[in-house]
C-alpha atoms as a PDB file:
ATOM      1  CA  UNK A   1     -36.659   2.646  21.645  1.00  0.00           C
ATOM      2  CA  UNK A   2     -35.838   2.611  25.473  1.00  0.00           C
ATOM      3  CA  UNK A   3     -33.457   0.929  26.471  1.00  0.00           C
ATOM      4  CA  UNK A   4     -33.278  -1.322  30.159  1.00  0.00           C
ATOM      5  CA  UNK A   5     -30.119  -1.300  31.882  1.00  0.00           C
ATOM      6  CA  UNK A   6     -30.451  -4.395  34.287  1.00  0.00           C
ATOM      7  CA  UNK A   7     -28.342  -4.009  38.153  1.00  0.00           C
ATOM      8  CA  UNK A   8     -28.792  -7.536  38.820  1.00  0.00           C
ATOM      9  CA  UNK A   9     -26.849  -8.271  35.800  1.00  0.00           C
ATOM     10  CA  UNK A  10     -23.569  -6.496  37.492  1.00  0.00           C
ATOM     11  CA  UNK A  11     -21.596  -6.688  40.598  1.00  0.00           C
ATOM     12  CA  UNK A  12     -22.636  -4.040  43.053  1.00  0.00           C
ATOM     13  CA  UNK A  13     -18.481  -2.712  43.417  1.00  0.00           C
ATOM     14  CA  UNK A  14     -18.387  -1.949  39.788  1.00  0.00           C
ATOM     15  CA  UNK A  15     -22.095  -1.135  38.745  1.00  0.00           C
ATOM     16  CA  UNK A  16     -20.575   2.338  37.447  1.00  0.00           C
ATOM     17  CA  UNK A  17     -18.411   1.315  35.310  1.00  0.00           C
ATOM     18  CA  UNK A  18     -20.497  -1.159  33.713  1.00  0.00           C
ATOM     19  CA  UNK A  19     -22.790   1.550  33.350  1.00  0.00           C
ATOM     20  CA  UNK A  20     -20.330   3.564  31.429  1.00  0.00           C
ATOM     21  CA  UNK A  21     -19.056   0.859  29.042  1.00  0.00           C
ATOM     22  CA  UNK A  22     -23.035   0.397  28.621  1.00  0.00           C
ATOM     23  CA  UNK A  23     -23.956   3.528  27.801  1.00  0.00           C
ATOM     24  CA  UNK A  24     -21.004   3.623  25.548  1.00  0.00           C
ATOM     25  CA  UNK A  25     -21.544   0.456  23.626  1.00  0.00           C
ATOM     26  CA  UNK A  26     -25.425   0.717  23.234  1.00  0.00           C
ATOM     27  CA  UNK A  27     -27.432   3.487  21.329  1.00  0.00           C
ATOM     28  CA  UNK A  28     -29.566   4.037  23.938  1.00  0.00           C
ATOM     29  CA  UNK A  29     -31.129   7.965  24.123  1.00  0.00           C
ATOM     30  CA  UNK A  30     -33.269   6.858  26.143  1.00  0.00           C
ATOM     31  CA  UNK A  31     -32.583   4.446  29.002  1.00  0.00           C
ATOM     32  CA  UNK A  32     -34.076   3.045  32.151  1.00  0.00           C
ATOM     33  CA  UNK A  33     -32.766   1.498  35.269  1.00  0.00           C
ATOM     34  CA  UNK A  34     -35.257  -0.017  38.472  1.00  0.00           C
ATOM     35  CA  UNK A  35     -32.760   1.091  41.651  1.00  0.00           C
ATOM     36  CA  UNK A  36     -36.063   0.110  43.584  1.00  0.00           C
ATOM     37  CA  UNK A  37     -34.084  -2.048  45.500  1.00  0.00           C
ATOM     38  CA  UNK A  38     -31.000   0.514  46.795  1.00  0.00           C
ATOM     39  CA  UNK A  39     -31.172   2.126  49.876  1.00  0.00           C
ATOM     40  CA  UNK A  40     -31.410   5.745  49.693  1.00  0.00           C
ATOM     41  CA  UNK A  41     -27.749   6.530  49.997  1.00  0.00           C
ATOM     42  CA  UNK A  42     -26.670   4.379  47.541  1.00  0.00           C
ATOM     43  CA  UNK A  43     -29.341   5.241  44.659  1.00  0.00           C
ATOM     44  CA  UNK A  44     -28.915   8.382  44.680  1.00  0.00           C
ATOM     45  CA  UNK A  45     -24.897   8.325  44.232  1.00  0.00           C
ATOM     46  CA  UNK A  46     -26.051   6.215  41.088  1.00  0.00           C
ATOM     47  CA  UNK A  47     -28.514   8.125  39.960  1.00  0.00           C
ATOM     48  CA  UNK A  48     -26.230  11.413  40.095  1.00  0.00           C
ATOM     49  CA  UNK A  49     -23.550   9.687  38.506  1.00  0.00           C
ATOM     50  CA  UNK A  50     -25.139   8.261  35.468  1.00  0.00           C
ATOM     51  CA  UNK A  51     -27.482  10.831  35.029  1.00  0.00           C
ATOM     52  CA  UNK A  52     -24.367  12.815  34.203  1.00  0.00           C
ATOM     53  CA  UNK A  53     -22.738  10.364  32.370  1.00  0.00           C
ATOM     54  CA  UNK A  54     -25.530   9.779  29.863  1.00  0.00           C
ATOM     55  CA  UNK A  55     -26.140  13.855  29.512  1.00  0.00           C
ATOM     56  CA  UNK A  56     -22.642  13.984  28.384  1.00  0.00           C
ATOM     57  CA  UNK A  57     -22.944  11.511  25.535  1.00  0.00           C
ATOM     58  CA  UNK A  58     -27.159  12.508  25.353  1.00  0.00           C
ATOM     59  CA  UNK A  59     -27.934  15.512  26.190  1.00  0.00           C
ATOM     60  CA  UNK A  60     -31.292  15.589  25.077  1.00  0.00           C
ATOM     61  CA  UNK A  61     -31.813  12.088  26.105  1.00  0.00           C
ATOM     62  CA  UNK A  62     -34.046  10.690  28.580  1.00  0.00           C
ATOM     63  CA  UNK A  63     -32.364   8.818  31.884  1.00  0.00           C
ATOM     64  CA  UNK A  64     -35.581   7.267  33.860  1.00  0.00           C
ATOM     65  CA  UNK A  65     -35.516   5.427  37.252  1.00  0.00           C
ATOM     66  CA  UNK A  66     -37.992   3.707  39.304  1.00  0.00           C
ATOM     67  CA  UNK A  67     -36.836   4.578  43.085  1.00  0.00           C
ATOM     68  CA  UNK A  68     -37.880   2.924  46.011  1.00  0.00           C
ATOM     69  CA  UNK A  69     -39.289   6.041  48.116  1.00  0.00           C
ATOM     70  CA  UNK A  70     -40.236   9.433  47.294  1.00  0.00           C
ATOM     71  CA  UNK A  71     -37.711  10.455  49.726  1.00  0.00           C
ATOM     72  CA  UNK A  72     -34.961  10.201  47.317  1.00  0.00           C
ATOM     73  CA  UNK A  73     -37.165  12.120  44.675  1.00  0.00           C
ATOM     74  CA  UNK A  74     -36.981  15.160  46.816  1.00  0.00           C
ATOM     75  CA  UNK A  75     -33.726  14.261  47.341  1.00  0.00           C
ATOM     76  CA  UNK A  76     -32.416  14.492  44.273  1.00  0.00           C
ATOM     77  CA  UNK A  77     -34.877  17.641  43.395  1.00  0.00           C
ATOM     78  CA  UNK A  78     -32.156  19.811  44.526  1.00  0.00           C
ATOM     79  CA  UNK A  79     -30.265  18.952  41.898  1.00  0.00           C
ATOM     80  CA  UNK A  80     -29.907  20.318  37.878  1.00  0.00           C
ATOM     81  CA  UNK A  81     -30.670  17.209  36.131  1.00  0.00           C
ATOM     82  CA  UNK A  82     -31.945  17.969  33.146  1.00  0.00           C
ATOM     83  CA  UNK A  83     -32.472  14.849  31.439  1.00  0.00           C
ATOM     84  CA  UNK A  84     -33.123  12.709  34.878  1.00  0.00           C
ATOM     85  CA  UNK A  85     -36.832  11.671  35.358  1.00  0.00           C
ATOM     86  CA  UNK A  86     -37.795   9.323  38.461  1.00  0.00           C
ATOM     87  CA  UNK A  87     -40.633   7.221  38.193  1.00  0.00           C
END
């Protein structure tokens, strides 16, 4: 089962770090997150960061994201990210 990790539940400063204490707490293999909303800059320093994160505790887990451009998907192309998929 997929699991949604909601932003507007969390205060922007420490969206991270709620992140990690989610990902921790919840059995979540699979998880998804709407950053439709960020600016480019700031989703993808999220995405990179949690994408990471949830490799190290799932690393055959899935990490999807609905982004608000394709510019960030090229963006963040460049980058190994094995279990990241942007939708």
């Amino acid at each position: 089962m997929i699991k949604h990790f909601d932003i507007n539940k969390y205060n922007y400063n420490c969206l991270a770090e709620q992140f990690k204490k989610y990902v921790n707490k919840n059995n979540c293999p699979e998880i998804f997150v709407d950053l439709s909303s960020f600016n480019i800059i700031d989703a993808m320093k999220f995405i990179l960061f949690s994408s990471a994160y949830h490799y190290s505790k799932y690393p055959f887990g899935k990490f999807k994201c609905h982004v608000a451009s394709d510019d960030i998907k090229d963006y963040i192309k460049i980058f190994t990210t094995a279990n990241l998929e942007l939708v």
